[in-house]
Protein backbone atom coordinates (compact mmCIF):
# COMPACT_ATOMS: atom_id res chain seq x y z
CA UNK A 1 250.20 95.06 83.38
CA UNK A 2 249.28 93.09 86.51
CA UNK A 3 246.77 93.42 89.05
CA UNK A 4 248.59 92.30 92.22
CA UNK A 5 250.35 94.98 94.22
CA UNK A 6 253.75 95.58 94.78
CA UNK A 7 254.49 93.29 98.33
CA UNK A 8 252.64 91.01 96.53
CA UNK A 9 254.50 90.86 93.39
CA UNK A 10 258.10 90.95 95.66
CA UNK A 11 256.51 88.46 98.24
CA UNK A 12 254.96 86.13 95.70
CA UNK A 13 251.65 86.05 97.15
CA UNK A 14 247.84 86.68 96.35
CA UNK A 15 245.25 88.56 97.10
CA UNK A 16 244.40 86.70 100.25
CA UNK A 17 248.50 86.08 101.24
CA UNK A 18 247.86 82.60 101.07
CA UNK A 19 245.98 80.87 98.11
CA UNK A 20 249.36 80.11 95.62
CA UNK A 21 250.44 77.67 99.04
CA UNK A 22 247.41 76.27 99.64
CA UNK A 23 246.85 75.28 95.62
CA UNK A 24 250.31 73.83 96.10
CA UNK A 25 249.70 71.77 99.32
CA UNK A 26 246.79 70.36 97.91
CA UNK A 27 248.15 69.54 94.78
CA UNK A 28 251.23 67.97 96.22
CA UNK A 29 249.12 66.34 98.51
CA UNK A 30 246.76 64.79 95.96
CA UNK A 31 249.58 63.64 94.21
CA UNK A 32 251.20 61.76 97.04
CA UNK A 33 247.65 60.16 97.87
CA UNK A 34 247.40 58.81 94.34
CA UNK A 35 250.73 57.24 95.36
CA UNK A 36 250.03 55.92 98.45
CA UNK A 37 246.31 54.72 97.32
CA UNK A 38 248.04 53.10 94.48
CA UNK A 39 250.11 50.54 96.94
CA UNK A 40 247.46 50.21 99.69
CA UNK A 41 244.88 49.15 96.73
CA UNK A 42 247.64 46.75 95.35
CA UNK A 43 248.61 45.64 98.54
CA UNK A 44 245.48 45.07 100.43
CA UNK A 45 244.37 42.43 96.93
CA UNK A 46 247.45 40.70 98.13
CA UNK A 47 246.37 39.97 101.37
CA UNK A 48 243.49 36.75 102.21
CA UNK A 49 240.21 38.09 102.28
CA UNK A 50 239.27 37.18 106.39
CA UNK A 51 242.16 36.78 107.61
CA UNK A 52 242.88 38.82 110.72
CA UNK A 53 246.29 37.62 111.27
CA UNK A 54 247.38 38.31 107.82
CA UNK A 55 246.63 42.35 108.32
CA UNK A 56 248.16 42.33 111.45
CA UNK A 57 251.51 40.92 109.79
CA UNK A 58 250.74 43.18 107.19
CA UNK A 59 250.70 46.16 109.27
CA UNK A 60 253.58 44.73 111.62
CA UNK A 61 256.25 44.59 108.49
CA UNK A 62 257.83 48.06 109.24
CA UNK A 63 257.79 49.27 105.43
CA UNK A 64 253.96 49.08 105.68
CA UNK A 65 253.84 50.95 108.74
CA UNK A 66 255.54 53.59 107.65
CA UNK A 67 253.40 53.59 104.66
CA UNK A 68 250.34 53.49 106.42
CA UNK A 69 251.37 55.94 109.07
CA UNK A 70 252.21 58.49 105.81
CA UNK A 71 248.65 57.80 104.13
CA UNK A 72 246.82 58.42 107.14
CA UNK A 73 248.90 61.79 107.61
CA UNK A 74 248.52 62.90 104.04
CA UNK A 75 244.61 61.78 103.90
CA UNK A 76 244.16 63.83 106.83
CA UNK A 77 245.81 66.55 105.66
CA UNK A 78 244.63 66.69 102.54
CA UNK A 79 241.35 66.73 103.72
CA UNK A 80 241.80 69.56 106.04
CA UNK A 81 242.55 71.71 102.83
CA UNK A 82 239.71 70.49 101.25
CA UNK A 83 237.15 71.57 103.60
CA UNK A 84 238.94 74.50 104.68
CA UNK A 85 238.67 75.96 101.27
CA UNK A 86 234.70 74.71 101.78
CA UNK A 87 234.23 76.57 105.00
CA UNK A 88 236.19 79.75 103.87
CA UNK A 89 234.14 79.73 100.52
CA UNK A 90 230.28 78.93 101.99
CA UNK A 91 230.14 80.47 105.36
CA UNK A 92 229.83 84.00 105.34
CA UNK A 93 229.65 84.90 108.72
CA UNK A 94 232.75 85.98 110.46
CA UNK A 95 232.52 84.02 114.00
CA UNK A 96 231.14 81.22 112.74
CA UNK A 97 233.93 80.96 109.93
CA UNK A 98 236.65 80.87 112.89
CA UNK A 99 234.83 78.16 115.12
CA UNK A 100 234.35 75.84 112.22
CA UNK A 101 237.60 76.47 110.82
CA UNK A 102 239.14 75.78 114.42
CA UNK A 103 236.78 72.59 114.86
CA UNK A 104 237.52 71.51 111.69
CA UNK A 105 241.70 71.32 112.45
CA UNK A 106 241.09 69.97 115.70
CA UNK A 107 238.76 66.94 114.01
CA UNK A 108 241.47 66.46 111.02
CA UNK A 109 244.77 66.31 113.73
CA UNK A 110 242.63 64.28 116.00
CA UNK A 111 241.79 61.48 113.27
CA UNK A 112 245.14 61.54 112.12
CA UNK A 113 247.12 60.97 115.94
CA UNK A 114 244.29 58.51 116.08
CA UNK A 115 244.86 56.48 113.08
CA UNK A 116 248.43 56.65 113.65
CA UNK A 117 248.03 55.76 117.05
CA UNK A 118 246.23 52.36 115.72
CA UNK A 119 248.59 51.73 113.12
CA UNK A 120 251.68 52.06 115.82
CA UNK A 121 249.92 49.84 118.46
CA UNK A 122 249.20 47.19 115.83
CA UNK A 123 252.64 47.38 114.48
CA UNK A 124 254.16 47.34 117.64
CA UNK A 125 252.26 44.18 118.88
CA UNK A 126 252.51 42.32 115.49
């Protein structure tokens, strides 16, 4: 016997149409950030402590960028879920839940163009 209705069953969603995604993302997501974090930890104790042309070259080697540029997009993104989940979970009023949900996109997808943005500039002037 199961609880979920019929759509739901057929449609393979839950009670709120959206919570078997949103595990996923953030599960996928935390996976590909222990990933990532793995090779930025590694690869930042391979790099001189002080030495700010060293980071720059480091950033400038296109395989790093790219790297970089996919951490920062995860990170954000991963973080968005996180305190999505927060808001939808703690705030109980109904207008406030949409204007810090809405804030709380704009934030994430405005520190990730930003630390893109960095990461491009840096690259492209390495």
């Amino acid at each position: 016997m199961s609880l979920r209705t019929p759509l739901g069953r057929v449609l393979g969603l839950g009670s709120a149409k959206d919570g078997t995604g949103h595990w996923w993302a953030q599960r996928v997501s935390a996976a590909a950030l222990v990933l990532l974090g793995l090779w930025f930890a590694v690869a930042l104790t391979g790099l001189p402590l002080g030495k700010h042309d060293a980071v720059v070259g480091f950033i400038g080697a296109p395989l790093n960028a790219v790297l970089l540029i996919l951490l920062a997009a995860t990170l954000a993104y991963h973080s968005f879920l996180g305190v999505q989940v927060v808001i939808e979970d703690y705030v109980h009023a109904h207008g406030a839940k949409v204007l810090l949900l809405t804030l709380s996109r704009f934030a994430h997808i405005l520190l990730a163009v930003a630390s893109i943005y960095a990461i491009l500039r840096i690259g492209i002037a390495a």
